[in-house]
N, C-alpha and C. Protein backbone atom coordinates (compact mmCIF):
# COMPACT_ATOMS: atom_id res chain seq x y z
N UNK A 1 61.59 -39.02 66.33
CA UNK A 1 61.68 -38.16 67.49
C UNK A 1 60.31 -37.51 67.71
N UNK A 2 59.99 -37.78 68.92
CA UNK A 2 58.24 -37.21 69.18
C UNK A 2 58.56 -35.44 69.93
N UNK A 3 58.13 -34.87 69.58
CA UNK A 3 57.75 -33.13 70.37
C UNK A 3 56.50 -33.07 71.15
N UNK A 4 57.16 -33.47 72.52
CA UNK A 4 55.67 -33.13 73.89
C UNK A 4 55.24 -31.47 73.04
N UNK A 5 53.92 -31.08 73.39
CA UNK A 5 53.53 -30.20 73.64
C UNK A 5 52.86 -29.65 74.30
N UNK A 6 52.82 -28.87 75.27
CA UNK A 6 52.15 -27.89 76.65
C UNK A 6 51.31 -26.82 76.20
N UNK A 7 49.75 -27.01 76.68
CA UNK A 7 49.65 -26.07 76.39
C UNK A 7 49.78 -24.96 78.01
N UNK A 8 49.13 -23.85 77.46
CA UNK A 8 49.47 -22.83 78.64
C UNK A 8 49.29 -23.34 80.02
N UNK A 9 48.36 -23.97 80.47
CA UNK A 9 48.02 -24.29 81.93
C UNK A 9 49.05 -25.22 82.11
N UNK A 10 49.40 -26.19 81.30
CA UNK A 10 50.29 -27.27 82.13
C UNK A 10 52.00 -26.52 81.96
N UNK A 11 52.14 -25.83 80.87
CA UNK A 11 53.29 -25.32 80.99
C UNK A 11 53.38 -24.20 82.56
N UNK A 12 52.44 -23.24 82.90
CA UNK A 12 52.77 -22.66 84.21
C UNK A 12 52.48 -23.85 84.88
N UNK A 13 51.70 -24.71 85.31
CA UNK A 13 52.25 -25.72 86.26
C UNK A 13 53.66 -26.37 86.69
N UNK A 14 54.39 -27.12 85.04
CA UNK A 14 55.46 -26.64 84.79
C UNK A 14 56.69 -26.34 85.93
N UNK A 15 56.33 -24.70 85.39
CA UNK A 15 57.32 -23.35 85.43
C UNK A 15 57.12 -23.19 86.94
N UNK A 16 55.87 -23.23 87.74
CA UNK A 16 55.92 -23.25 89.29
C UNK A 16 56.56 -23.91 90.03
N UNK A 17 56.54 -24.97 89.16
CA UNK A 17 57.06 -26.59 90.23
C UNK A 17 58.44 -26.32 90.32
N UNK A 18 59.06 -25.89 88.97
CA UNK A 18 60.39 -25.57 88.83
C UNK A 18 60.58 -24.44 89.68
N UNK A 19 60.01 -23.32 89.59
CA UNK A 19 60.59 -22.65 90.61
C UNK A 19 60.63 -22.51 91.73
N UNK A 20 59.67 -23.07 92.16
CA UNK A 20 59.60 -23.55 93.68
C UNK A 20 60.34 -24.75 94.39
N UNK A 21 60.84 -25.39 93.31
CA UNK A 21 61.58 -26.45 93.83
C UNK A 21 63.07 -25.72 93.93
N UNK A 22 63.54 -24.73 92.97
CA UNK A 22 64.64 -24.35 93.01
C UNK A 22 64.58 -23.24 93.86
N UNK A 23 63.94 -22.56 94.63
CA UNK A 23 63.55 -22.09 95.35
C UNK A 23 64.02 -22.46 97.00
N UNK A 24 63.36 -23.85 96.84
CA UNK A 24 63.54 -24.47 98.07
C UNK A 24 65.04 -24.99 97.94
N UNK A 25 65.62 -25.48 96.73
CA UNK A 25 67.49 -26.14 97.10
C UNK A 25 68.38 -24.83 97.10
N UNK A 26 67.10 -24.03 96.78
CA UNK A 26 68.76 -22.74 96.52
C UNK A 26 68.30 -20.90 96.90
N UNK A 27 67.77 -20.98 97.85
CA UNK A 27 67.08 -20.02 98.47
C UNK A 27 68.13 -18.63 98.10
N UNK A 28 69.12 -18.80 98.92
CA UNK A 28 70.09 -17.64 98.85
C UNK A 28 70.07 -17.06 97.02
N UNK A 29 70.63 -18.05 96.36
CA UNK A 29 70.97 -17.90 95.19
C UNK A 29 69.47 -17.48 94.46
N UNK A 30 68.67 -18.18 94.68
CA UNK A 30 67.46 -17.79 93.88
C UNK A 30 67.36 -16.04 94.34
N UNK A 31 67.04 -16.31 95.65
CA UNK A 31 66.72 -14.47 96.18
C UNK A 31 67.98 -13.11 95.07
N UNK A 32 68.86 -13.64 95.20
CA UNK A 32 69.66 -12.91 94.40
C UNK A 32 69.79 -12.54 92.57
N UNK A 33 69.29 -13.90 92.27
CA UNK A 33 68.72 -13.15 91.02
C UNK A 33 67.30 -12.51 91.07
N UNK A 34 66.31 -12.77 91.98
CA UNK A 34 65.20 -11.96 91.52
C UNK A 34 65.78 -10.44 92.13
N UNK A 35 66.52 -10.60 92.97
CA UNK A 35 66.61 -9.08 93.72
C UNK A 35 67.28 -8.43 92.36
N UNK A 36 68.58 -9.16 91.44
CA UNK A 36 68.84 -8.56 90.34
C UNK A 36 68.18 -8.04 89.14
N UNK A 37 67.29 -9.31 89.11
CA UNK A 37 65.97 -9.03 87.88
C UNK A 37 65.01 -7.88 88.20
N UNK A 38 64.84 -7.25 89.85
CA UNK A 38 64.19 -5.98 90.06
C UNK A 38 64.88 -5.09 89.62
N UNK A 39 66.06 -5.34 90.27
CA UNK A 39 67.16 -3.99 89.82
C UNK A 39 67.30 -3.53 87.90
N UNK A 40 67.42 -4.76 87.36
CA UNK A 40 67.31 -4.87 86.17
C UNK A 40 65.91 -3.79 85.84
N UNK A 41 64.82 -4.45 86.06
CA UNK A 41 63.53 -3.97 85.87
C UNK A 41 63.34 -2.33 85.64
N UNK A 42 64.48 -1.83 87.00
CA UNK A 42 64.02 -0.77 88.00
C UNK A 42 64.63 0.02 86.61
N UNK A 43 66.05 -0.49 86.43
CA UNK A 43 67.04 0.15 84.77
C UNK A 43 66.26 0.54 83.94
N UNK A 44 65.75 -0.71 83.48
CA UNK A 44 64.86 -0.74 82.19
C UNK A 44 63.95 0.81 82.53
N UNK A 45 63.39 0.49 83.64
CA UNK A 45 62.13 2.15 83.54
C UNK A 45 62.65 3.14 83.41
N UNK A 46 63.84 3.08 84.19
CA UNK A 46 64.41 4.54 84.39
C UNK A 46 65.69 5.10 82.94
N UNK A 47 65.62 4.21 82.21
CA UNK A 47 66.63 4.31 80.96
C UNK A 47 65.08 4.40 80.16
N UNK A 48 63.88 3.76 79.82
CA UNK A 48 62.84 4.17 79.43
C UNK A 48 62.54 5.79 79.64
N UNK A 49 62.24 6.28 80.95
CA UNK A 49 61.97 7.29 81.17
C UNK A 49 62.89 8.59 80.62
N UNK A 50 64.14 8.18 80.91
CA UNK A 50 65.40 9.09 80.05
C UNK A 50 65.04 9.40 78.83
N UNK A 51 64.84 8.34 77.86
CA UNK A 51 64.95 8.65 76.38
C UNK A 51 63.52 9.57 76.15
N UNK A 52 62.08 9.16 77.28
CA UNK A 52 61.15 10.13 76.98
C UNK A 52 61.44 11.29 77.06
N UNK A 53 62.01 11.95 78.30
CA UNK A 53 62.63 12.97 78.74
C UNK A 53 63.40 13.54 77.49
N UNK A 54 64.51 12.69 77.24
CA UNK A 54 65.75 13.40 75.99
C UNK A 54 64.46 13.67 74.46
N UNK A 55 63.34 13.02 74.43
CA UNK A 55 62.84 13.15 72.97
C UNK A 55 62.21 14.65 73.33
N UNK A 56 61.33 14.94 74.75
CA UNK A 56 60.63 15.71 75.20
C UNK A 56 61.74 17.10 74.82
N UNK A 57 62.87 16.95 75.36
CA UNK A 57 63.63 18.12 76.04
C UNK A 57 64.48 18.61 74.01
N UNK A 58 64.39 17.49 73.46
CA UNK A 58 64.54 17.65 71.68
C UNK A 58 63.29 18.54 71.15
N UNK A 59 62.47 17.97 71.28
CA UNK A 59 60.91 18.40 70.74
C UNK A 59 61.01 20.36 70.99
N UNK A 60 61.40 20.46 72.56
CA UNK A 60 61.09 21.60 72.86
C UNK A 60 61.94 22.17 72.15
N UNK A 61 63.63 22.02 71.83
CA UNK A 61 64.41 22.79 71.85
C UNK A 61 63.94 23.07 69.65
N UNK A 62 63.43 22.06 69.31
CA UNK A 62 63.18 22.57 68.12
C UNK A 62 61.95 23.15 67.93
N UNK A 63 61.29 23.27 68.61
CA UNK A 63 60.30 24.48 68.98
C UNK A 63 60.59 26.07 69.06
N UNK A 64 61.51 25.72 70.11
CA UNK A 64 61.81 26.96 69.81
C UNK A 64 62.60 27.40 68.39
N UNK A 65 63.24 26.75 68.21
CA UNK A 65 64.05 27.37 66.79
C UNK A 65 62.55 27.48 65.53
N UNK A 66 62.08 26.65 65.54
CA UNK A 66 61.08 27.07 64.31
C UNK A 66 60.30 27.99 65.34
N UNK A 67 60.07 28.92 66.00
CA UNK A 67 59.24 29.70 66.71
C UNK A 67 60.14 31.28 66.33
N UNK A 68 61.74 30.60 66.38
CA UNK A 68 62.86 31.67 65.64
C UNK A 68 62.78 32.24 64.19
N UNK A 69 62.37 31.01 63.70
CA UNK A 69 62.56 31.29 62.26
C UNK A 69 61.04 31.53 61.82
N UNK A 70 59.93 31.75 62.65
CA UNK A 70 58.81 32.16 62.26
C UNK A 70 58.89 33.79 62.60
N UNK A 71 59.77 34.03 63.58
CA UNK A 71 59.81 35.53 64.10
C UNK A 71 60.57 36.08 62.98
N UNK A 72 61.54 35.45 62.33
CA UNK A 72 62.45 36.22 61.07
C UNK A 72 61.54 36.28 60.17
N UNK A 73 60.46 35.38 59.55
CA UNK A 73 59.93 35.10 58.32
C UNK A 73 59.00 36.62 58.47
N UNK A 74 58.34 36.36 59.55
CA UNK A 74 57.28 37.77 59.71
C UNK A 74 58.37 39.02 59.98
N UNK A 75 59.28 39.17 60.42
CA UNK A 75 60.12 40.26 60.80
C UNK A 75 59.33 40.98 62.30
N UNK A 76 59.04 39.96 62.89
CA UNK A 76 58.88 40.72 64.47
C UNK A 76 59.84 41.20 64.76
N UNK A 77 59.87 42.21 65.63
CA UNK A 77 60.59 43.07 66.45
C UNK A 77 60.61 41.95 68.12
N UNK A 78 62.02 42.43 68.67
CA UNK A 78 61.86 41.85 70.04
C UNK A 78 60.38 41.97 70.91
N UNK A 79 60.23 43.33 70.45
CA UNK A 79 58.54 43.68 71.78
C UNK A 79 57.67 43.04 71.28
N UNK A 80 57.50 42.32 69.86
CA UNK A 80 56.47 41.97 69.03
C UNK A 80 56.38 40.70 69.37
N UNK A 81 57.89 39.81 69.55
CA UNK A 81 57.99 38.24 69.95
C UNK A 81 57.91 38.07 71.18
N UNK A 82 58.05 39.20 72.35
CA UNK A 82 57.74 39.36 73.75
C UNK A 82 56.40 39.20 73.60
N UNK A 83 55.46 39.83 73.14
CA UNK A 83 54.21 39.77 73.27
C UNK A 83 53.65 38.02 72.61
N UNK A 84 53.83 37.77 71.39
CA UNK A 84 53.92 36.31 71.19
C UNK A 84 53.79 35.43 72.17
N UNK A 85 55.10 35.39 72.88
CA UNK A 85 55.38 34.30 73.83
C UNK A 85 55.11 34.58 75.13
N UNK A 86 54.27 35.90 75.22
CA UNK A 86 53.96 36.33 76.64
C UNK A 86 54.78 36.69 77.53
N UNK A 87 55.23 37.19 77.31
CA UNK A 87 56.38 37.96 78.02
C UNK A 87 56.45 39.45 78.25
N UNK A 88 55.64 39.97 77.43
CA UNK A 88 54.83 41.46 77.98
C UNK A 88 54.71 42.42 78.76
C-alpha cells in the first residue's frame, strides 16, 4: 500500500478545488454551514471572553478579602481602611 504525500501548496490547491467545487453543486447548503461555522466562531469568543471576565470578577473578589484580612492583621479601624482604600 503506497501513502501519496502533499506537501502544503498542493494540499491548499487541494482544499480550494474542493471547496469551490462544492460550492458550486451545493451553494445553499455550503452558505449554511459557513454562516454556522461564524456563529460557532462568534460562541467560541464570547464563551472565551466570559471565562476572562468570571477569572477577572474572582481575582477581584479575592482581593478584596485578603485586603480584609490585612485590615484585621494590622487592626485598622473603619476611618483607617477608609483612608486605605480612599474613601476619605
Amino acid at each position: 500500500m503506497t501513502i501519496a504525500t502533499l506537501d502544503e501548496k498542493q494540499f491548499k490547491i487541494l482544499l480550494k478545488e474542493a471547496i469551490v467545487e462544492l460550492f458550486e453543486e451545493r451553494q445553499e447548503v455550503f452558505s449554511a454551514i459557513v454562516a454556522e461555522a461564524i456563529e460557532d466562531i462568534g460562541l467560541a469568543n464570547a464563551i472565551r471572553e466570559g471565562q476572562r471576565n468570571l477569572r477577572q470578577a474572582d481575582m477581584s473578589t479575592l482581593e478584596g478579602e485578603i485586603d480584609q484580612l490585612a485590615y484585621q492583621l494590622y487592626g485598622l479601624t473603619r476611618e483607617e481602611v477608609a483612608i486605605v482604600e480612599g474613601r476619605s
